[in-house]
Structures are given as structure tokens and as C-alpha cells.
Protein backbone atom coordinates (compact mmCIF):
# COMPACT_ATOMS: atom_id res chain seq x y z
CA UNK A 1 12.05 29.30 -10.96
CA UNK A 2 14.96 31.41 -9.82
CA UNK A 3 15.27 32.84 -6.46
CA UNK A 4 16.80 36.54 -6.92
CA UNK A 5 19.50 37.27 -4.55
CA UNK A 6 19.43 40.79 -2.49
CA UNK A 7 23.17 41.30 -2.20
CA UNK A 8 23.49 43.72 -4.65
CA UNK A 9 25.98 41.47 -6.58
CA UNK A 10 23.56 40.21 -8.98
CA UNK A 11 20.32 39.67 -9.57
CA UNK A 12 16.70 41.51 -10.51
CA UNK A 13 16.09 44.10 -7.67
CA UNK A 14 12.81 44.70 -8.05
CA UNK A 15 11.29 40.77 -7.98
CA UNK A 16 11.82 37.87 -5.47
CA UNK A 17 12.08 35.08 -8.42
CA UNK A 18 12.28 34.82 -11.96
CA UNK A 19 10.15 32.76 -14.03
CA UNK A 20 10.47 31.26 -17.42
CA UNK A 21 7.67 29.09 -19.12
CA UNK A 22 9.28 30.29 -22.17
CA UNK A 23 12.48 31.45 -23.63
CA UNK A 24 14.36 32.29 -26.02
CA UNK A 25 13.67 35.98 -28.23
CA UNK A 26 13.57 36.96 -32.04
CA UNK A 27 13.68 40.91 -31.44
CA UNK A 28 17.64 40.91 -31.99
CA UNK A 29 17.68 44.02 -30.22
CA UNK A 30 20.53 46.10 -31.20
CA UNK A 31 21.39 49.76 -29.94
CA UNK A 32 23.90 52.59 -31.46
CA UNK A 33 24.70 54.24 -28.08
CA UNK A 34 25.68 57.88 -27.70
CA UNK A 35 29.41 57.03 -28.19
CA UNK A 36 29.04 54.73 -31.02
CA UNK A 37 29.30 51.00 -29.39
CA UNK A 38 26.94 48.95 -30.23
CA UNK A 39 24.62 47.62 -27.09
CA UNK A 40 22.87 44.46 -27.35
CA UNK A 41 19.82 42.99 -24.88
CA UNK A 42 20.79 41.98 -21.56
CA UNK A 43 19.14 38.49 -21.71
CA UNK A 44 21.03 37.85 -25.21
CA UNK A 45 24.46 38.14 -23.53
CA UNK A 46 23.96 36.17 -20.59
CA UNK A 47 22.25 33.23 -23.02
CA UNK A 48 25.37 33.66 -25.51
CA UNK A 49 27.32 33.63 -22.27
CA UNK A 50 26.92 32.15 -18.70
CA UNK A 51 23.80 30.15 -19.89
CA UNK A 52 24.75 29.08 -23.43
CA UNK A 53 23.87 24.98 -22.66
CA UNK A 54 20.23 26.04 -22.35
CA UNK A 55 19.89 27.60 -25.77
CA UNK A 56 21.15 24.73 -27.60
CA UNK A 57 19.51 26.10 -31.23
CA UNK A 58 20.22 30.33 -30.34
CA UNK A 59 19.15 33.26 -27.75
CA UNK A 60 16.37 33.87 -31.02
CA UNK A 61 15.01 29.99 -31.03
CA UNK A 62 11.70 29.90 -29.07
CA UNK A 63 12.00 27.25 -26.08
CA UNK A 64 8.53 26.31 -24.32
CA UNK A 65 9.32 24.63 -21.18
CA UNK A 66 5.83 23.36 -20.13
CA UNK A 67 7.68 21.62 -17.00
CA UNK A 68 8.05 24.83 -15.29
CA UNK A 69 4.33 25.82 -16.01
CA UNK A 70 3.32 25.03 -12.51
CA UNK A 71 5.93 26.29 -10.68
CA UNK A 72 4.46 29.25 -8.99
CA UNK A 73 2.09 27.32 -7.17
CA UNK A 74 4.98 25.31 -5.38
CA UNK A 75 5.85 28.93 -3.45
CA UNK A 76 3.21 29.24 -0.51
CA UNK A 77 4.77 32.58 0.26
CA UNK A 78 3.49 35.58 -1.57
CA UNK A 79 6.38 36.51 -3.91
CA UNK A 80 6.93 38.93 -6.77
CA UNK A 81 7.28 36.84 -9.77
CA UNK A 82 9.31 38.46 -13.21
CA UNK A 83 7.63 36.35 -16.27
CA UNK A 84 10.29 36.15 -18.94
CA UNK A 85 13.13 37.67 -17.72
CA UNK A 86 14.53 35.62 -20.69
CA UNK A 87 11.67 36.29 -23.23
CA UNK A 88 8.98 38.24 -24.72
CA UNK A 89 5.53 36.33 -23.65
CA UNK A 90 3.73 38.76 -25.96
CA UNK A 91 6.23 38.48 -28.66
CA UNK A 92 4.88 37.32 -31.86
CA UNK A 93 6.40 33.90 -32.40
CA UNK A 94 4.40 32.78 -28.93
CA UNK A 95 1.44 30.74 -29.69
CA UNK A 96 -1.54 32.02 -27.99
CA UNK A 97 -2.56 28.70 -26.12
CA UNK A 98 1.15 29.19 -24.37
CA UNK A 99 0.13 32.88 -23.27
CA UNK A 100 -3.05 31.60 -22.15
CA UNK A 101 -1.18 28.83 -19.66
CA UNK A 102 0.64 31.47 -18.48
CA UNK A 103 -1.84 34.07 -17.43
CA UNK A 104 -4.06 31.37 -16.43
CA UNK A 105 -1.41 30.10 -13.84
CA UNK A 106 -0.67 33.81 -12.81
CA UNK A 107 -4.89 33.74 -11.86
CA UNK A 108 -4.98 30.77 -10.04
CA UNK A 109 -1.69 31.78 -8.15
CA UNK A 110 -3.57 34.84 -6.81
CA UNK A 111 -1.00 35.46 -3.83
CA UNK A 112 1.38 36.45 -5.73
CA UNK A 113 2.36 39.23 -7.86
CA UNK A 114 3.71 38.14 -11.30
CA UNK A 115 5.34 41.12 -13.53
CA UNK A 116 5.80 41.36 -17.55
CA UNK A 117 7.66 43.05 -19.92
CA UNK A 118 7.25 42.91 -23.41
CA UNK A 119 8.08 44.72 -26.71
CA UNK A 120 4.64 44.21 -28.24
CA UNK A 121 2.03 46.03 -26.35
CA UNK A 122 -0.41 45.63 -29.53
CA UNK A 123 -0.15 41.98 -28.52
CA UNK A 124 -0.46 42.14 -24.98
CA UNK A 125 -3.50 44.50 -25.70
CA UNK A 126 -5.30 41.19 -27.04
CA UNK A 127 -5.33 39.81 -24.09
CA UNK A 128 -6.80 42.50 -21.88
CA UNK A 129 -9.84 40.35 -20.97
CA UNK A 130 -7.55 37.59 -19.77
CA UNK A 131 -4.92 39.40 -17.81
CA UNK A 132 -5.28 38.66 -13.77
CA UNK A 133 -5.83 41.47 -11.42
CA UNK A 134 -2.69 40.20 -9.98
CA UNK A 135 -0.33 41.18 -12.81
CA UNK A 136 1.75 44.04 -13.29
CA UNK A 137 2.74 44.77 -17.26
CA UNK A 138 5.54 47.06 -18.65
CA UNK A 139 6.40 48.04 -22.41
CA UNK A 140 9.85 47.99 -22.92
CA UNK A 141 11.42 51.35 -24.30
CA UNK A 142 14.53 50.98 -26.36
CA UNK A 143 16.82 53.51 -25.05
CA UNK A 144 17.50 55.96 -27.67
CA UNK A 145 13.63 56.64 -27.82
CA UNK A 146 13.59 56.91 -23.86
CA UNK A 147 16.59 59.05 -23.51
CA UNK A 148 15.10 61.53 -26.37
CA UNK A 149 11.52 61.76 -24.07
CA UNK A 150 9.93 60.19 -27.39
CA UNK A 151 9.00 56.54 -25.16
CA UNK A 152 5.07 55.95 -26.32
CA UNK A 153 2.55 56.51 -23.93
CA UNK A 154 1.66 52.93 -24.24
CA UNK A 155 1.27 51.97 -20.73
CA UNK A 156 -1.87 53.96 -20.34
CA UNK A 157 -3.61 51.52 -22.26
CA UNK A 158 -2.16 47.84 -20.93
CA UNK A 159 -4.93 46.13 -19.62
CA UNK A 160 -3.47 45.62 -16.42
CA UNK A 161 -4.22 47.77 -12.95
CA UNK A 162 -0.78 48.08 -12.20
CA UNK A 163 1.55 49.13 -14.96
CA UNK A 164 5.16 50.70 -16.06
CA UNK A 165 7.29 51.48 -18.41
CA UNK A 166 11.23 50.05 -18.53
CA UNK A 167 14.40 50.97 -19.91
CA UNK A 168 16.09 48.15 -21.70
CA UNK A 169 19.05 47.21 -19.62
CA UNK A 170 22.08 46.93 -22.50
CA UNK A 171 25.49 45.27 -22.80
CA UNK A 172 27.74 47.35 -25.02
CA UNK A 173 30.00 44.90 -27.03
């Protein structure tokens, strides 16, 4: 778990701590941008980059890292929790009993507030009847579709109370 730091120099603004039970993504996001660079996911960069030792096989490799499964419950302070800032939990190459482990932690850790994003709302859709009253999802909108006011009004249908929609953070290379 990852403590997110307020300075404004780095770090999620909008969650205390990050949180990765998993890792690793096969959407190879890839963006033409308005003046023709190419942008790529956030998450890809900094695992190609800063963190590169702990994606030994690839960024698109799926890493489960059942050591940090009961992490949450080692904060006694409420915090605001980002699953997967370096993941898709709902992404298709995550076995179900792994998405299960995680939402199930996320519902005994009821003090906190634990936030997704994901790519695959179908898939997070599945799992309506299993999602905590303590999570917040989001659907991830690839920019072109977002900037063009054609994002799907997916949200409206995630099974959680609290919900949102994202723009994909890029890195133009």
C-alpha cells in the first residue's frame, strides 16, 4: 500500500493510498492525440519506467500479489483507498476468485472508502451483487471519445452507490 503525498509534486489527488492486489494490464492503450503524438496509459510509462524491476515479464503480464491482500485492514484510520492504480480489476484476464478477494476485503474493511476504475464495465456489471456499499466505481473514457461528448453513459448502471466517470490520464511519447 502506497501512501499518496499532498504536495502537489506527485501523487493521486483524489485518494490517501494506493492499492495493488494485482497488476500488470493487457489493454495496450494507445491514443492519436489532436496533434498527432501518440499517448500511451499513464500506469504503462511509469512500469516501463521508474518501476520497471516490478514487472519483470511486461506492464501487459498479469501479477497477483496475494501478500498485499490484507493490507487495508493494517490502516485503523478511515482512508480513501485507489484499487489498481496499476491495473484493471475488472479486466478480463483477472480470474474471478481474485476479484472476489478483493471486494470481499473492501467489505470487511468497512471504514474505508476503496475506489475503482476499470475499462470493462460489462465485467464489473457481474459483480453488482458483490460490490460493498463502501466502494466507489468509475469507467474509464479514452480521451478522444470524452473530448468528442461521445463517453457512454455507463456509470448509470455500475452497481455501486457512488460512481464516476474518468479521463485517462496519457503520456505522449
Amino acid at each position: 500500500m502506497n501512501k499518496q503525498q499532498k504536495n502537489g509534486s506527485r501523487g493521486i489527488e483524489w485518494c490517501t493510498h494506493t492499492w495493488n492486489p494485482i497488476s500488470g494490464c493487457q489493454h495496450q492503450c494507445r491514443w492519436q492525440m489532436p496533434d498527432g503524438n501518440i499517448a500511451i496509459c499513464y500506469a504503462e510509462a511509469v512500469a516501463n519506467g521508474v518501476a520497471k524491476d516490478a514487472y519483470p515479464h511486461g506492464f501487459e503480464h498479469h501479477y497477483y500479489n496475494p501478500e498485499r491482500i490484507a493490507e487495508p485492514r493494517k490502516l485503523k484510520r478511515p482512508a480513501r483507498i485507489f484499487i489498481d492504480s496499476m491495473s484493471d480489476l475488472f479486466g478480463a484476464w483477472v480470474p474471478e476468485q481474485q476479484i472476489k478477494s478483493i471486494l470481499s476485503i473492501c467489505a470487511q474493511c468497512d471504514w474505508h472508502t476503496f475506489l475503482v476504475l476499470t475499462k470493462n464495465a460489462p465485467r464489473l456489471l457481474k459483480f453488482a451483487d458483490q460490490c460493498p456499499d463502501n466502494l466507489q466505481a468509475a469507467y474509464r473514457c479514452r480521451p478522444t471519445l470524452c473530448w468528442a461528448s461521445r463517453c457512454p453513459a455507463i456509470s448509470k448502471n455500475l452497481c455501486c452507490a457512488a460512481r464516476f466517470k474518468s479521463l485517462i490520464p496519457c503520456r505522449v511519447t
